[in-house]
C-alpha atoms as a PDB file:
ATOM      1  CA  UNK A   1       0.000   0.000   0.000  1.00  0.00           C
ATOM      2  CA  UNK A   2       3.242   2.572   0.182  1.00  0.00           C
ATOM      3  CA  UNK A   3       3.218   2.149  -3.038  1.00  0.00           C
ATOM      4  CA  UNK A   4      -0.165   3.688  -3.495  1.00  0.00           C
ATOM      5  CA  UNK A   5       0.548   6.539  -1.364  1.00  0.00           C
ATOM      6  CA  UNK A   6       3.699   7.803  -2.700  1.00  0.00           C
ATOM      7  CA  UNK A   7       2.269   7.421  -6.424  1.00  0.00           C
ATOM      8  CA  UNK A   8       1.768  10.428  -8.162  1.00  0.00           C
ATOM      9  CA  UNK A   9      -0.128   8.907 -10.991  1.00  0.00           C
ATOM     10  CA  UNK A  10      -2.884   6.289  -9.859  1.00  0.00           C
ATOM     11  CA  UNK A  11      -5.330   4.225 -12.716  1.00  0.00           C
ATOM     12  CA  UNK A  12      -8.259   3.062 -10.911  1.00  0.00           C
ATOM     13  CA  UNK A  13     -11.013   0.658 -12.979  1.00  0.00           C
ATOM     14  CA  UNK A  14     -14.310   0.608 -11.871  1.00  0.00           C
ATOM     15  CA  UNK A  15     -16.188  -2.769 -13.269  1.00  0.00           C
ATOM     16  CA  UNK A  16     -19.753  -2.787 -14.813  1.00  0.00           C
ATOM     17  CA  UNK A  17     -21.123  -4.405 -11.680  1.00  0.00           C
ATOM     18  CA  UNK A  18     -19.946  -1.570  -9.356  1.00  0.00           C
ATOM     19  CA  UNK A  19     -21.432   1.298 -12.192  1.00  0.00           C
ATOM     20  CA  UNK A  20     -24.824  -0.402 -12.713  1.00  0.00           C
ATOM     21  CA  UNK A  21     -27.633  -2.539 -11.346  1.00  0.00           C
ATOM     22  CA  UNK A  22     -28.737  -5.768 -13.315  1.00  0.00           C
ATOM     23  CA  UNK A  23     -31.180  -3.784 -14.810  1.00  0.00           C
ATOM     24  CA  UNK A  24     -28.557  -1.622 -16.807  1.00  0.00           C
ATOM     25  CA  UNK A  25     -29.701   1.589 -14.814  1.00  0.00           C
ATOM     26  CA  UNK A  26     -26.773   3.255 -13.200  1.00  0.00           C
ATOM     27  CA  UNK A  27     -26.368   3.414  -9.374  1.00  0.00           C
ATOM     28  CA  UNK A  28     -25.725   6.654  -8.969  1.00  0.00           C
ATOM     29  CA  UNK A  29     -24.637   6.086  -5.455  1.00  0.00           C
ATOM     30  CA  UNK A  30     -21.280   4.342  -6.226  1.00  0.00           C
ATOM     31  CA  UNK A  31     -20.708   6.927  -8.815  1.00  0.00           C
ATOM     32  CA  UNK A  32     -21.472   9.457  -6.509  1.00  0.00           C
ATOM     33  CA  UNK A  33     -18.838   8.215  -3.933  1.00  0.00           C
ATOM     34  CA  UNK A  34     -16.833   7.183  -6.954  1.00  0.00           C
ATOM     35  CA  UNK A  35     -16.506  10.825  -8.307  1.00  0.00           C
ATOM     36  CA  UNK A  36     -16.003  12.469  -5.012  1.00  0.00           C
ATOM     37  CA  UNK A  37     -13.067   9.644  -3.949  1.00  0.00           C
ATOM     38  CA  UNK A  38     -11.020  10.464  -7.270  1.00  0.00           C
ATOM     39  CA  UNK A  39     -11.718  14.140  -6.727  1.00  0.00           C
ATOM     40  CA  UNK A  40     -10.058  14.199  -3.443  1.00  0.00           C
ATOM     41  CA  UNK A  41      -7.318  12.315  -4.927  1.00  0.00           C
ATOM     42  CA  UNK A  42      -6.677  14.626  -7.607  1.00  0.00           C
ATOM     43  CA  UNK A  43      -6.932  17.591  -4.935  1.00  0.00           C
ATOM     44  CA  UNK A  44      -4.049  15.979  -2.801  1.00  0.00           C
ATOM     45  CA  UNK A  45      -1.311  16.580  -5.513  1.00  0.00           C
ATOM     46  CA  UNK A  46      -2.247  13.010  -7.577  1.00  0.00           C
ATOM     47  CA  UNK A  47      -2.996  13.014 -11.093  1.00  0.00           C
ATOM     48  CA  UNK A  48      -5.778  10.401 -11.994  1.00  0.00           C
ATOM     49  CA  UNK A  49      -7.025   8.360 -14.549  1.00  0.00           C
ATOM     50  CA  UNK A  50      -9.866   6.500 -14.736  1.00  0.00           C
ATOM     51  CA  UNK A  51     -10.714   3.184 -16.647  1.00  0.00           C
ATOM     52  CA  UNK A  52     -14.604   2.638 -16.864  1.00  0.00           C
ATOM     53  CA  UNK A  53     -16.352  -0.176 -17.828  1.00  0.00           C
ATOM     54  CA  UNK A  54     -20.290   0.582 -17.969  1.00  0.00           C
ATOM     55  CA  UNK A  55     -21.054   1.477 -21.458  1.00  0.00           C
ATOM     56  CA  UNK A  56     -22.885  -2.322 -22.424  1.00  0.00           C
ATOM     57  CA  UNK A  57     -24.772  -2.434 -18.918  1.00  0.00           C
ATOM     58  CA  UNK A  58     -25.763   1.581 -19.229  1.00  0.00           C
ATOM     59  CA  UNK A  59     -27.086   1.374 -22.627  1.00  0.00           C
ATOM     60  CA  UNK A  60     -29.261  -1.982 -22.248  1.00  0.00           C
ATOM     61  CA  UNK A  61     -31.913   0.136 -20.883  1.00  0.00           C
ATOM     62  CA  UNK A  62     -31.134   3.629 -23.077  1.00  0.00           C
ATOM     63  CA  UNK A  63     -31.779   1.761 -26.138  1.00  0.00           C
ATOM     64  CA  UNK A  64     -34.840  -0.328 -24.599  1.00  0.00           C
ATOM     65  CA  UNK A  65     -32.825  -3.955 -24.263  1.00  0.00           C
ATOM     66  CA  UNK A  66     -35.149  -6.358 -21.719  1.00  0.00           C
ATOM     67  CA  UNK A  67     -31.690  -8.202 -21.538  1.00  0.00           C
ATOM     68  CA  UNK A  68     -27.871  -8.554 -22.603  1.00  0.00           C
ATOM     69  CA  UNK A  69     -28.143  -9.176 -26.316  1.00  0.00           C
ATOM     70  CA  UNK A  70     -26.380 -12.039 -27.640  1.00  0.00           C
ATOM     71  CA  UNK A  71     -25.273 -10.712 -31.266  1.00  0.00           C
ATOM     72  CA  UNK A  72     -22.561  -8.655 -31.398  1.00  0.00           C
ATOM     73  CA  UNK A  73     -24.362  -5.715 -33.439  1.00  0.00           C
ATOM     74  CA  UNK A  74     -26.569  -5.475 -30.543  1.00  0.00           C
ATOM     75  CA  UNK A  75     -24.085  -5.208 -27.613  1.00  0.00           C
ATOM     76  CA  UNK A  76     -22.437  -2.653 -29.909  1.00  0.00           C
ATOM     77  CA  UNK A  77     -25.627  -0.534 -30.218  1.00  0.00           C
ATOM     78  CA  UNK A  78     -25.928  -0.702 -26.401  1.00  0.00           C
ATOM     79  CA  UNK A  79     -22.140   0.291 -25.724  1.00  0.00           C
ATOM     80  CA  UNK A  80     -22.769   3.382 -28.035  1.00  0.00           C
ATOM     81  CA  UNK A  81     -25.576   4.892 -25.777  1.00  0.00           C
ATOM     82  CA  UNK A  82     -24.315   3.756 -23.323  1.00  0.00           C
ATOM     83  CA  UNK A  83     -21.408   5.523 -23.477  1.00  0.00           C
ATOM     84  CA  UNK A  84     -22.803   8.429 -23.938  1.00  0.00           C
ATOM     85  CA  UNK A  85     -24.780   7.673 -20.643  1.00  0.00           C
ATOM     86  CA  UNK A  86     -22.022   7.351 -18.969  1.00  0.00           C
ATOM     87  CA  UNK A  87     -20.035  10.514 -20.027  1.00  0.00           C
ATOM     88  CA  UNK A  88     -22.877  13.077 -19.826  1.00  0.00           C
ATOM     89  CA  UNK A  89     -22.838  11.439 -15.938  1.00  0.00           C
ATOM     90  CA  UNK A  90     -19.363  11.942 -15.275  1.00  0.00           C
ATOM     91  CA  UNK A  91     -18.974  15.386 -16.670  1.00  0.00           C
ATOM     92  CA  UNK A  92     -21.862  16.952 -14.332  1.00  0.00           C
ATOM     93  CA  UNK A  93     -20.409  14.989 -11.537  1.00  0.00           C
ATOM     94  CA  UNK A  94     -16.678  15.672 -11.709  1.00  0.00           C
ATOM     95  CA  UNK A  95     -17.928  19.281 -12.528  1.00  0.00           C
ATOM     96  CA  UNK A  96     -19.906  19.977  -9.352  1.00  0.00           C
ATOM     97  CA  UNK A  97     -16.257  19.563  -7.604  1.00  0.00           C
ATOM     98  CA  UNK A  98     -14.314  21.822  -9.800  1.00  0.00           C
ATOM     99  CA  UNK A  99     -12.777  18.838 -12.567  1.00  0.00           C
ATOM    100  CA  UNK A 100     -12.608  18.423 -15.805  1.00  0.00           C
ATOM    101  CA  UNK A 101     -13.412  15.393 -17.390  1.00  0.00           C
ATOM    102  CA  UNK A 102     -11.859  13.746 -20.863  1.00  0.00           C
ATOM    103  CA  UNK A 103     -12.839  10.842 -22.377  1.00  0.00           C
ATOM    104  CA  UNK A 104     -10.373   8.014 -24.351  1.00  0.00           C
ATOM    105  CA  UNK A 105     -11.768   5.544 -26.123  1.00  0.00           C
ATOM    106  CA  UNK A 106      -8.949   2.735 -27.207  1.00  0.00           C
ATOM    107  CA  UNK A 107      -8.783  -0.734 -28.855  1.00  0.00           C
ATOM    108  CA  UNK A 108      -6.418  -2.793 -28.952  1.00  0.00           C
ATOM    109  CA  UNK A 109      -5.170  -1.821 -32.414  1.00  0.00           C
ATOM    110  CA  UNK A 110      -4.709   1.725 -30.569  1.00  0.00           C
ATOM    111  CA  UNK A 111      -1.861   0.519 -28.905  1.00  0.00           C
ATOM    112  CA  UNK A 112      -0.274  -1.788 -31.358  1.00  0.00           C
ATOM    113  CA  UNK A 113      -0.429   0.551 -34.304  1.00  0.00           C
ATOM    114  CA  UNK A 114       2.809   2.887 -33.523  1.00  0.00           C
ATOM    115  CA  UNK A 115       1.205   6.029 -34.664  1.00  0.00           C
ATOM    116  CA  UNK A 116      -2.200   5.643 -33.237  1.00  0.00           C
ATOM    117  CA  UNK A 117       0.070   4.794 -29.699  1.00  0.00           C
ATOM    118  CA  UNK A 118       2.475   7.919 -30.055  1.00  0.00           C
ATOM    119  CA  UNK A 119      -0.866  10.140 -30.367  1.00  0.00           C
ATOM    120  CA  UNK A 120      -2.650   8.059 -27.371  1.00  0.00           C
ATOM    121  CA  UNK A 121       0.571   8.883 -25.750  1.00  0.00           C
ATOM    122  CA  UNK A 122       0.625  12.570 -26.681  1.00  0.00           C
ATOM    123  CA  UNK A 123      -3.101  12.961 -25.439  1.00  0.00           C
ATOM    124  CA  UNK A 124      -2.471  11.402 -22.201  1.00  0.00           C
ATOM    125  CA  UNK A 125      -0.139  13.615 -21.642  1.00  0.00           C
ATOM    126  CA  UNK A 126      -1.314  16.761 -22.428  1.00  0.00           C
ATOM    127  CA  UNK A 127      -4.980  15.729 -20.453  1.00  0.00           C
ATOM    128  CA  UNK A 128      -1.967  15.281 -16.914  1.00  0.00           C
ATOM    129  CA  UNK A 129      -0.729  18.305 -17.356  1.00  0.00           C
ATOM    130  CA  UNK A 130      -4.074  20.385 -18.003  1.00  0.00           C
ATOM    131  CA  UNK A 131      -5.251  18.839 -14.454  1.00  0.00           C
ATOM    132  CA  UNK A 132      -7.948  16.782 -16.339  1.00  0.00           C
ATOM    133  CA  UNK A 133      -8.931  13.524 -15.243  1.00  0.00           C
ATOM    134  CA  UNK A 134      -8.808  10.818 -18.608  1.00  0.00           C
ATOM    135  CA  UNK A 135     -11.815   8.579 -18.454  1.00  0.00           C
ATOM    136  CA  UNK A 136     -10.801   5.791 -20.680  1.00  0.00           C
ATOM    137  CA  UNK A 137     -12.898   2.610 -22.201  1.00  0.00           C
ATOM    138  CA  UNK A 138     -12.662   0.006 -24.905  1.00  0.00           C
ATOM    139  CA  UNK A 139     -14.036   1.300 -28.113  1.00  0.00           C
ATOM    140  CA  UNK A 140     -16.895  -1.526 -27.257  1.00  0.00           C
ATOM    141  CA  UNK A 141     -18.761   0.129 -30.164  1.00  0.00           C
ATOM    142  CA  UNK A 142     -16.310  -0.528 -32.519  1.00  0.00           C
ATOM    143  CA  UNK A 143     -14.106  -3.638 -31.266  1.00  0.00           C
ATOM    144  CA  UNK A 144     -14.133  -6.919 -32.860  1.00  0.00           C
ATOM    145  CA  UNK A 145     -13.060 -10.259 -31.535  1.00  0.00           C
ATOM    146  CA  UNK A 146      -9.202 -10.277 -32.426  1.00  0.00           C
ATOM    147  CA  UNK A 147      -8.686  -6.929 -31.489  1.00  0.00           C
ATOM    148  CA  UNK A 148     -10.724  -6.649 -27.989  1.00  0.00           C
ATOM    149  CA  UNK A 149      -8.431  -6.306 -25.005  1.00  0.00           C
ATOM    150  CA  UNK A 150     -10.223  -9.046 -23.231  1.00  0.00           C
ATOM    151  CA  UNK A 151     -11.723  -6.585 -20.450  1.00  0.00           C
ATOM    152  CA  UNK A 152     -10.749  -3.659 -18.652  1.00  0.00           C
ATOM    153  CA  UNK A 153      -8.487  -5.101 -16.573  1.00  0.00           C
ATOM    154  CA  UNK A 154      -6.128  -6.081 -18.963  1.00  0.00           C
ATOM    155  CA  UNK A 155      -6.485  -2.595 -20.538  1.00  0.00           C
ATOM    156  CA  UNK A 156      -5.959  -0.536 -17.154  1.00  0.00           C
ATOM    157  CA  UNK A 157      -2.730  -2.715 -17.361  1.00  0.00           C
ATOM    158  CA  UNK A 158      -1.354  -1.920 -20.854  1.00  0.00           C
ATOM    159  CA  UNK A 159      -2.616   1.870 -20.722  1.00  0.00           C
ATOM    160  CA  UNK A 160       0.219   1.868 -18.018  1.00  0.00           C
ATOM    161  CA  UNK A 161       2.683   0.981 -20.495  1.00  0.00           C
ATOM    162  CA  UNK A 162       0.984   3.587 -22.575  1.00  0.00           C
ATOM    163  CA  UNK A 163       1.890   5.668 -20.151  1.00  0.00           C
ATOM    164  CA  UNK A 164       5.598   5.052 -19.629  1.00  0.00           C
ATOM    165  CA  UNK A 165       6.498   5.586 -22.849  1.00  0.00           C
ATOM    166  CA  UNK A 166       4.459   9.088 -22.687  1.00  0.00           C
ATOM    167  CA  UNK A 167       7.030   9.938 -20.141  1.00  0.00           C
ATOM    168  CA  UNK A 168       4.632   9.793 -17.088  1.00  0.00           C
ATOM    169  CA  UNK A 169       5.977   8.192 -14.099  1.00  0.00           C
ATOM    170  CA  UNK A 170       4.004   5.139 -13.595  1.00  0.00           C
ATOM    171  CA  UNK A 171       5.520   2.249 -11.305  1.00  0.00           C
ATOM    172  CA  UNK A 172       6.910  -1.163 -12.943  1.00  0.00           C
ATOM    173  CA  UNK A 173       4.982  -3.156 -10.644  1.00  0.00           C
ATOM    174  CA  UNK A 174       1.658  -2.007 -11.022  1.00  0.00           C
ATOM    175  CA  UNK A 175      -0.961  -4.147  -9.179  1.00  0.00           C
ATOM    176  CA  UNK A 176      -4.800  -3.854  -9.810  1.00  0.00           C
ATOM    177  CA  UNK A 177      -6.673  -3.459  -6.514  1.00  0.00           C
ATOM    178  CA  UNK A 178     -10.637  -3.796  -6.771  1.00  0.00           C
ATOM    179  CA  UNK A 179     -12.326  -0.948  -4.233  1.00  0.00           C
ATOM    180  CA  UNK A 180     -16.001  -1.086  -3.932  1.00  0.00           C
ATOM    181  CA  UNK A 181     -17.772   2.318  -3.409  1.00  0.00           C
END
């Protein structure tokens, strides 16, 4: 946990389960508590980033899905509202305490094409500097099987390495810790 505290840049993911109810509606206490934890984070000095998954669960009830779709098309359509869902939410909330809010969506190809990387890379870094808080996602819209990171997890983990190479100062051990709001 030391290394948590001294850090000056921390990536926290926040799962679909902790964002949204079975239903697909949000809870908007966890975000609520969410919002305001990152907030004070940022206030104390620490630059953060946040990786969100949501978008899917969010937009099954936006687009008027009784249930998770099974074809791909469909889970798309959902991710796209939902995402918007999702943003509109964090902007007013980070807003009320003063941040700004930006929003990065990546796939995989992102990250393994070198010039879509070096201008991930260059956007990351400007975002730190300007005191904004990146909200990042898969592009769920867009993604196709081959070139899906496999979850957020995995993607909070290579947007560190995105990171690095941007010339922020992210740790070489980075661990994953799940918090529940």
């Amino acid at each position: 946990m030391k290394q948590i505290k001294d850090a000056k840049v921390i990536v926290v993911k926040v799962g679909s389960s902790t964002l949204t109810y079975p239903s697909g509606m949000l809870n908007l206490r966890r975000i609520d508590s969410l919002v305001k934890t990152l907030c004070d984070l940022q206030n104390s000095g620490r630059q953060m980033i946040l990786v969100s998954s949501g978008a899917v669960s969010a937009g099954l009830a936006k687009i008027g899905f009784l249930r998770r779709p099974d074809s791909i098309e469909e889970r798309q359509a959902a991710a796209a509202g939902g995402q918007c869902e999702l943003m509109n939410m964090y902007e007013a909330r980070f807003a009320s305490f003063g941040h700004k809010v930006a929003q990065i969506l990546i796939t995989r190809f992102t990250v393994e094409n070198e010039i879509m990387r070096k201008n991930a890379e260059g956007t990351f870094r400007v975002l730190l500097e300007k005191g904004c808080i990146p909200i990042v996602n898969e592009n769920d819209s867009v993604s196709y099987e081959g070139l899906e990171f496999g979850g957020n997890d995995l993607l909070a983990v290579t947007l560190a390495k995105v990171l690095r190479r941007a010339g922020v100062r992210v740790p070489e051990d980075i661990s994953l810790i799940g918090v529940d709001f």
